[in-house]
PDB file of N, CA and C in Angstrom:
ATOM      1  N   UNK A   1     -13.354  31.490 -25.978  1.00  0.00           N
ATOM      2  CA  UNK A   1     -12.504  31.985 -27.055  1.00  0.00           C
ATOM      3  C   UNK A   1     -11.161  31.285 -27.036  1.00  0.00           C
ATOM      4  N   UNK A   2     -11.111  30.191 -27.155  1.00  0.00           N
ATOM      5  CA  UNK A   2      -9.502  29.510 -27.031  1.00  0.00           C
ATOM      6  C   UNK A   2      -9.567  29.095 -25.871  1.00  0.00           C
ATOM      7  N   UNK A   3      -9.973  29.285 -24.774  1.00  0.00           N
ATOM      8  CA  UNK A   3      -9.562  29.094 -23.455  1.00  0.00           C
ATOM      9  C   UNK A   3     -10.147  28.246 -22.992  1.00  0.00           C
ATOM     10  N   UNK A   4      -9.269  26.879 -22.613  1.00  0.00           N
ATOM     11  CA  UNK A   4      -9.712  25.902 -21.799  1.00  0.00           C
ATOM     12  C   UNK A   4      -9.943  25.950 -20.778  1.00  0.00           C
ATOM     13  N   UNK A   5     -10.749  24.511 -20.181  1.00  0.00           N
ATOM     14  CA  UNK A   5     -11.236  24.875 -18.659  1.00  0.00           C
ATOM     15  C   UNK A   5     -10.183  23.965 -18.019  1.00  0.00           C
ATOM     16  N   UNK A   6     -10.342  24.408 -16.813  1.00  0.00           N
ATOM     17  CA  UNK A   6      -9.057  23.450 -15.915  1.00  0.00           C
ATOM     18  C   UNK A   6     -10.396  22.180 -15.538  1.00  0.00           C
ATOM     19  N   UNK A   7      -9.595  20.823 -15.592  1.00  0.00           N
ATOM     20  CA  UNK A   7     -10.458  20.013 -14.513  1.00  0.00           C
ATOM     21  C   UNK A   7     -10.057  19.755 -13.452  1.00  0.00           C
ATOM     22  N   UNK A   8     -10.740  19.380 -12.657  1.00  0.00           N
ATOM     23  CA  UNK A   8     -10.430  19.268 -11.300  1.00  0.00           C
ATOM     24  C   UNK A   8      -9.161  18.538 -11.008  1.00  0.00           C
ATOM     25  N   UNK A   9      -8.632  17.681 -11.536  1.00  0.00           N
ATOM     26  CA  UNK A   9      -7.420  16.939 -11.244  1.00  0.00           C
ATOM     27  C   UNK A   9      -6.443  17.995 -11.528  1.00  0.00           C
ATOM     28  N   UNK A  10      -6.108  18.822 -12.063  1.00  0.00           N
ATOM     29  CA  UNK A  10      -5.404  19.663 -12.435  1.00  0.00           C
ATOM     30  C   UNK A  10      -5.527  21.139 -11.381  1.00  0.00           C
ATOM     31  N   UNK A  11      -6.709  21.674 -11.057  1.00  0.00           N
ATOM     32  CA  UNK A  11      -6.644  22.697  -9.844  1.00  0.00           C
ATOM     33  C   UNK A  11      -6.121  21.724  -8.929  1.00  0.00           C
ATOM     34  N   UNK A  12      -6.581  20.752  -8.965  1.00  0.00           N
ATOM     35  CA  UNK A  12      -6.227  19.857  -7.382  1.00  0.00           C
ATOM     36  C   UNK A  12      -5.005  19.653  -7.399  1.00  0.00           C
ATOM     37  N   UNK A  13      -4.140  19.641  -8.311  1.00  0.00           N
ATOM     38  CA  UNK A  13      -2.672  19.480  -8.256  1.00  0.00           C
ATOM     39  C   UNK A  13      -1.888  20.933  -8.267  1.00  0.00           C
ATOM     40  N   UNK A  14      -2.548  21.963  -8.492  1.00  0.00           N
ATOM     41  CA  UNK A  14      -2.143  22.816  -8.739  1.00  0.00           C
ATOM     42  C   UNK A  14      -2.210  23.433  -7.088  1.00  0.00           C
ATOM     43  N   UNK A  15      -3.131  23.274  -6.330  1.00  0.00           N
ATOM     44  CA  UNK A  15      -2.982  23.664  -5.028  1.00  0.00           C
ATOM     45  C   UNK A  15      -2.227  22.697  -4.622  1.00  0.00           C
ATOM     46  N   UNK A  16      -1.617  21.696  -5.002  1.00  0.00           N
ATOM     47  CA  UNK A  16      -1.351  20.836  -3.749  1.00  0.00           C
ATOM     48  C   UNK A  16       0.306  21.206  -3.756  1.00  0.00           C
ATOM     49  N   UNK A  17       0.663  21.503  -5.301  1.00  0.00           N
ATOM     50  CA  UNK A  17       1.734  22.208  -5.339  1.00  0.00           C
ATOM     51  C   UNK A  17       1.936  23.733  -5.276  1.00  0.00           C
ATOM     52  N   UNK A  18       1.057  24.647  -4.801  1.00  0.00           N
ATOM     53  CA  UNK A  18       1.460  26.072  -4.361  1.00  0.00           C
ATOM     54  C   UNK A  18       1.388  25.803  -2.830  1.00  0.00           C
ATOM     55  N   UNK A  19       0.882  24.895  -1.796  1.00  0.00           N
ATOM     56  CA  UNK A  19       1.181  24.902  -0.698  1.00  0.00           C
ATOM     57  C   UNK A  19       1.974  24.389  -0.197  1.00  0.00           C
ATOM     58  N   UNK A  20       2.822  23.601  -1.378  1.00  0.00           N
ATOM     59  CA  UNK A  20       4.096  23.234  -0.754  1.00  0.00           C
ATOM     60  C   UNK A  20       4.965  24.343  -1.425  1.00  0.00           C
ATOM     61  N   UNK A  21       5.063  24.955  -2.125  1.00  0.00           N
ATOM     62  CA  UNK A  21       6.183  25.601  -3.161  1.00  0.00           C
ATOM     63  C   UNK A  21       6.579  25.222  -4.288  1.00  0.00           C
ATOM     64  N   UNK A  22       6.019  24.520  -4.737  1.00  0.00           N
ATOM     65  CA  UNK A  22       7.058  23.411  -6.239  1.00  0.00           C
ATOM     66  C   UNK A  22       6.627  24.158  -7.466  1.00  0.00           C
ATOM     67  N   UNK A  23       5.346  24.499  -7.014  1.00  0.00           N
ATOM     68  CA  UNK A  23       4.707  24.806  -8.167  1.00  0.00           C
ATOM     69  C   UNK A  23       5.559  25.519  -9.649  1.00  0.00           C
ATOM     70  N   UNK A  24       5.803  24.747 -10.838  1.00  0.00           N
ATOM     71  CA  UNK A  24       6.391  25.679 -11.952  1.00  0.00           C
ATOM     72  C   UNK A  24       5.641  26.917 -12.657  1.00  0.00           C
ATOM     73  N   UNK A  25       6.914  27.842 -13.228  1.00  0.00           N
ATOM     74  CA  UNK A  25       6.361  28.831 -13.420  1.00  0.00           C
ATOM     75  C   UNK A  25       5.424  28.628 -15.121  1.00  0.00           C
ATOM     76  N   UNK A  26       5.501  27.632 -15.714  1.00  0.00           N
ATOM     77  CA  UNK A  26       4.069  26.907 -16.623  1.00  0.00           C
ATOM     78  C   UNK A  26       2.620  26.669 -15.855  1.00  0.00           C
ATOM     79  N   UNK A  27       2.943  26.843 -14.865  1.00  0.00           N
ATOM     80  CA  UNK A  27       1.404  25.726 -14.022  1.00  0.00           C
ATOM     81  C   UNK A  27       0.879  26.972 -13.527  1.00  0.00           C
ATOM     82  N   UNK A  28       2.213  28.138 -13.208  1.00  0.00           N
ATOM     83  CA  UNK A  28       1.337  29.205 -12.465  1.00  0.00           C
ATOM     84  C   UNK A  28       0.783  29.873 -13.241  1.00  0.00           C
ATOM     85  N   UNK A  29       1.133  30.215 -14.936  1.00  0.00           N
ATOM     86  CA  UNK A  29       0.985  30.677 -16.082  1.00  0.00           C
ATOM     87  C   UNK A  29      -0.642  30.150 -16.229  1.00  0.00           C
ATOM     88  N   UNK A  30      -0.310  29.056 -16.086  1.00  0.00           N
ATOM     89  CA  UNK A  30      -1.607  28.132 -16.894  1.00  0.00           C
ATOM     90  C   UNK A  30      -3.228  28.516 -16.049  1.00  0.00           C
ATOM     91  N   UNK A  31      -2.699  28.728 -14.764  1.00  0.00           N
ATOM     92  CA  UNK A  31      -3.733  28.744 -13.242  1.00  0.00           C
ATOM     93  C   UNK A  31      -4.196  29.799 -13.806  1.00  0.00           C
ATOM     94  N   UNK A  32      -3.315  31.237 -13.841  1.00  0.00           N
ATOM     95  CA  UNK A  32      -4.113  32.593 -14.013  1.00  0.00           C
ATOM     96  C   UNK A  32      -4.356  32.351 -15.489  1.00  0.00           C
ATOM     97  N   UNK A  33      -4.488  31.840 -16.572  1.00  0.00           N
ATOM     98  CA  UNK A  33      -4.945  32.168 -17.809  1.00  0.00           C
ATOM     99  C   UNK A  33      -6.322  31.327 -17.837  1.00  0.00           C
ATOM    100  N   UNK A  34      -6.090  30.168 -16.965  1.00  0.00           N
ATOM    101  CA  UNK A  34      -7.198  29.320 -17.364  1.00  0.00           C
ATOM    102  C   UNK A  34      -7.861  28.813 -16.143  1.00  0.00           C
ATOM    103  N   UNK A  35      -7.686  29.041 -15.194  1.00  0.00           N
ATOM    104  CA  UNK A  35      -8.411  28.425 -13.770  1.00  0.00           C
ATOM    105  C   UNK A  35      -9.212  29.585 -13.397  1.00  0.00           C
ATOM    106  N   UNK A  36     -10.271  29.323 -13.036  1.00  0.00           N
ATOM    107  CA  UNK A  36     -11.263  30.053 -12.195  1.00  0.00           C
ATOM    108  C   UNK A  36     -10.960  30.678 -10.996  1.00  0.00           C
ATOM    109  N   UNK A  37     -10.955  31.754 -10.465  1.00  0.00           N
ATOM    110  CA  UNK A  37     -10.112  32.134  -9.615  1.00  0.00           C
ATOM    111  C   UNK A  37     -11.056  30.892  -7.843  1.00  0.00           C
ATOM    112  N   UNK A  38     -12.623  31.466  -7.951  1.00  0.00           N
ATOM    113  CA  UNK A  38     -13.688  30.625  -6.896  1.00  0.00           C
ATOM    114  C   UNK A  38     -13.073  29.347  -7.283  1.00  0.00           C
ATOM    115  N   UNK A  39     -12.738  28.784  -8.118  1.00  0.00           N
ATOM    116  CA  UNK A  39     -11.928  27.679  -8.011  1.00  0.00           C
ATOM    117  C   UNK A  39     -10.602  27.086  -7.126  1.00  0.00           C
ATOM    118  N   UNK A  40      -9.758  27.976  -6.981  1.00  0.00           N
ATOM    119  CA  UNK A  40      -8.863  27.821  -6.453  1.00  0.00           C
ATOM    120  C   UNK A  40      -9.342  28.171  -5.718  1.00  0.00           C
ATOM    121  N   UNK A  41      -9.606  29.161  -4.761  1.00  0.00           N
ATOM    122  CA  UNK A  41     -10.624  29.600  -3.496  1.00  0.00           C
ATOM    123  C   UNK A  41     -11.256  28.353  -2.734  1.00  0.00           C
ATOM    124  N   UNK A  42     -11.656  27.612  -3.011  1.00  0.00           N
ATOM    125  CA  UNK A  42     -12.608  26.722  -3.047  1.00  0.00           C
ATOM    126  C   UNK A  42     -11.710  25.445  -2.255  1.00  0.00           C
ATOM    127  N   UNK A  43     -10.786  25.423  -4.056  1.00  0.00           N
ATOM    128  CA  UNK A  43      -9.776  23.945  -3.597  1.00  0.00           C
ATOM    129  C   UNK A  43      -8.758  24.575  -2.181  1.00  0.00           C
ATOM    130  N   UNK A  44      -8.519  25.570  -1.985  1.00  0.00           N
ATOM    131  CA  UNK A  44      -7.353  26.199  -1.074  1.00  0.00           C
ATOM    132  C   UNK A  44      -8.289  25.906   0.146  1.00  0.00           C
ATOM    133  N   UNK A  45      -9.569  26.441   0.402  1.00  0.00           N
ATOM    134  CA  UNK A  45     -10.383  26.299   1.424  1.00  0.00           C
ATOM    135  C   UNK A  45     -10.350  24.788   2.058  1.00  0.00           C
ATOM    136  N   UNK A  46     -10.628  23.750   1.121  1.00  0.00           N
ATOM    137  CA  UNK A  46     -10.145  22.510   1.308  1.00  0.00           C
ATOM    138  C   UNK A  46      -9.667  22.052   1.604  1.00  0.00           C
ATOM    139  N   UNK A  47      -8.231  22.230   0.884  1.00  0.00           N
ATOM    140  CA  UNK A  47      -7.289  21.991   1.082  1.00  0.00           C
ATOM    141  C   UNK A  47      -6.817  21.790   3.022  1.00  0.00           C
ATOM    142  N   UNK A  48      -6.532  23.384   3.361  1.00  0.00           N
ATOM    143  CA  UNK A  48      -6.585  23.783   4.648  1.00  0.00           C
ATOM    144  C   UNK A  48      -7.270  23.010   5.640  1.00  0.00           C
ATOM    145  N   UNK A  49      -8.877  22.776   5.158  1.00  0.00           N
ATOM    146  CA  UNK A  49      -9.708  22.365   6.572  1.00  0.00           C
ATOM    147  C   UNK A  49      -8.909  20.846   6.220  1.00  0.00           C
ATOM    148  N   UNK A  50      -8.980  20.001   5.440  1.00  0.00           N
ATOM    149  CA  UNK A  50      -8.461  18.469   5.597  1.00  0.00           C
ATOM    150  C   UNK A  50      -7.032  18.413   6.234  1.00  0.00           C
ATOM    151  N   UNK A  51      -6.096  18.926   5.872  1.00  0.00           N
ATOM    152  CA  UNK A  51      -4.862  19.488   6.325  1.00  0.00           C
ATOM    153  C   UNK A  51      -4.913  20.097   8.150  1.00  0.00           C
ATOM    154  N   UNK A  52      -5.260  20.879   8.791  1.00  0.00           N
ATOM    155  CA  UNK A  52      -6.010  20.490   9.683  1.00  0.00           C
ATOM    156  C   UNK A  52      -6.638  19.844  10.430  1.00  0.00           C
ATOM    157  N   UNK A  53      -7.731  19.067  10.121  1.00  0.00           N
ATOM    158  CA  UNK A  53      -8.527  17.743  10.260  1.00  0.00           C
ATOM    159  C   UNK A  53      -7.292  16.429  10.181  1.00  0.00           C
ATOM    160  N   UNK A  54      -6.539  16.493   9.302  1.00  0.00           N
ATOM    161  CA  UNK A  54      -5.464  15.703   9.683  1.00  0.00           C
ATOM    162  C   UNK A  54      -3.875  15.846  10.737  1.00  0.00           C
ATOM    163  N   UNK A  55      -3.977  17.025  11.183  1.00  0.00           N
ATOM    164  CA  UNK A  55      -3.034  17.513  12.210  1.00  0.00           C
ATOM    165  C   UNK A  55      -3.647  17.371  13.824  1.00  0.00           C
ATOM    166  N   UNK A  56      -4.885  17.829  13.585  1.00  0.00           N
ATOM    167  CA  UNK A  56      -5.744  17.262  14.531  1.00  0.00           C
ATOM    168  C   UNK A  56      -6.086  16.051  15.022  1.00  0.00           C
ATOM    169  N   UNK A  57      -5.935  15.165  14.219  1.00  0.00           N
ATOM    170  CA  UNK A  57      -6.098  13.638  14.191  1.00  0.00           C
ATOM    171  C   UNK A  57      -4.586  12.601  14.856  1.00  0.00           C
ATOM    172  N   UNK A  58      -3.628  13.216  13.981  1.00  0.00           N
ATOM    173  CA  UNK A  58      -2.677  12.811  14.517  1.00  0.00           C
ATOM    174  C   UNK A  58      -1.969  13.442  16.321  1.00  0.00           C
ATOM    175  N   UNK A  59      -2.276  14.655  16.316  1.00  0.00           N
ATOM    176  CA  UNK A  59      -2.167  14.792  17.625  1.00  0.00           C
ATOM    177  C   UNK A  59      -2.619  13.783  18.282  1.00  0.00           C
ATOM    178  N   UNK A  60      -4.181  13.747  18.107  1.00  0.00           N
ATOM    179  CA  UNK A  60      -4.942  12.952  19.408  1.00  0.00           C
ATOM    180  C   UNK A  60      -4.237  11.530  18.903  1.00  0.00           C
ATOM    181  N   UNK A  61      -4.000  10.739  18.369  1.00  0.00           N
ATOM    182  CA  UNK A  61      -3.369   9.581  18.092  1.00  0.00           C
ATOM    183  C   UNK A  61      -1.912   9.433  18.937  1.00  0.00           C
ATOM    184  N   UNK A  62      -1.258  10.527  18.753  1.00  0.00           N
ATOM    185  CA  UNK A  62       0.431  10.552  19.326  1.00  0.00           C
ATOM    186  C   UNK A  62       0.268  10.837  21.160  1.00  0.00           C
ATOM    187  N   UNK A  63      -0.883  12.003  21.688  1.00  0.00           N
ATOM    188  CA  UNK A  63      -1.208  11.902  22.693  1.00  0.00           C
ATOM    189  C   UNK A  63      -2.171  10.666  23.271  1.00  0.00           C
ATOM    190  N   UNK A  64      -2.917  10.080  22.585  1.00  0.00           N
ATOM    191  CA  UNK A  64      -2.937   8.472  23.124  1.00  0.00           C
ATOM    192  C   UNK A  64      -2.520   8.010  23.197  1.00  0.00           C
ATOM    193  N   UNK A  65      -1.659   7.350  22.466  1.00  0.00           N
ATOM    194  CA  UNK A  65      -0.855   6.337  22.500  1.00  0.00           C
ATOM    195  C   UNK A  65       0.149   6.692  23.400  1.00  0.00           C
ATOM    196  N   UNK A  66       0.272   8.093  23.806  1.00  0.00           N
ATOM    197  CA  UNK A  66       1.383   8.236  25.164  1.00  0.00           C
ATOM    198  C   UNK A  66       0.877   8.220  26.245  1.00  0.00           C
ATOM    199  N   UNK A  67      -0.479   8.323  26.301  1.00  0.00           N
ATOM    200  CA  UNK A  67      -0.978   7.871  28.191  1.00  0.00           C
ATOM    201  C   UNK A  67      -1.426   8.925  28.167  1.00  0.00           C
ATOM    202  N   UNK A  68      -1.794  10.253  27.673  1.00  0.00           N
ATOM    203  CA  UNK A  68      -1.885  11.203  28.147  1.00  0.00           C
ATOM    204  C   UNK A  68      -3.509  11.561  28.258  1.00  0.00           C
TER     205      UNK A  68
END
């Protein structure tokens, strides 16, 4: 009925800016009128494990490279 779908480039930006904070109050408007909620669920889940997976990574990199 009027209501567009979000595409993925757009949830994907839309989490990448609520986990930092930036996010405007248009985008947050736009998320709850028109984003799928398992959507964001989904991308947030993501988000996290790679975010992670990359904190993890760099540890073991900074503790190698120190001898440890």
């Amino acid at each position: 009925m009027g209501r567009e779908r979000m595409g993925w480039w757009q949830v994907l930006m839309s989490t990448l800016a609520a986990a930092f904070g930036v996010q405007t109050e248009q985008a947050r408007r736009r998320d709850f009128t028109q984003g799928s909620p398992w959507l964001f669920i989904a991308a947030g889940v993501a988000f996290t494990l790679v975010f992670i997976l990359v904190l993890v990574l760099i540890v073991r990199v900074v503790l190698a490279s120190a001898g440890a």
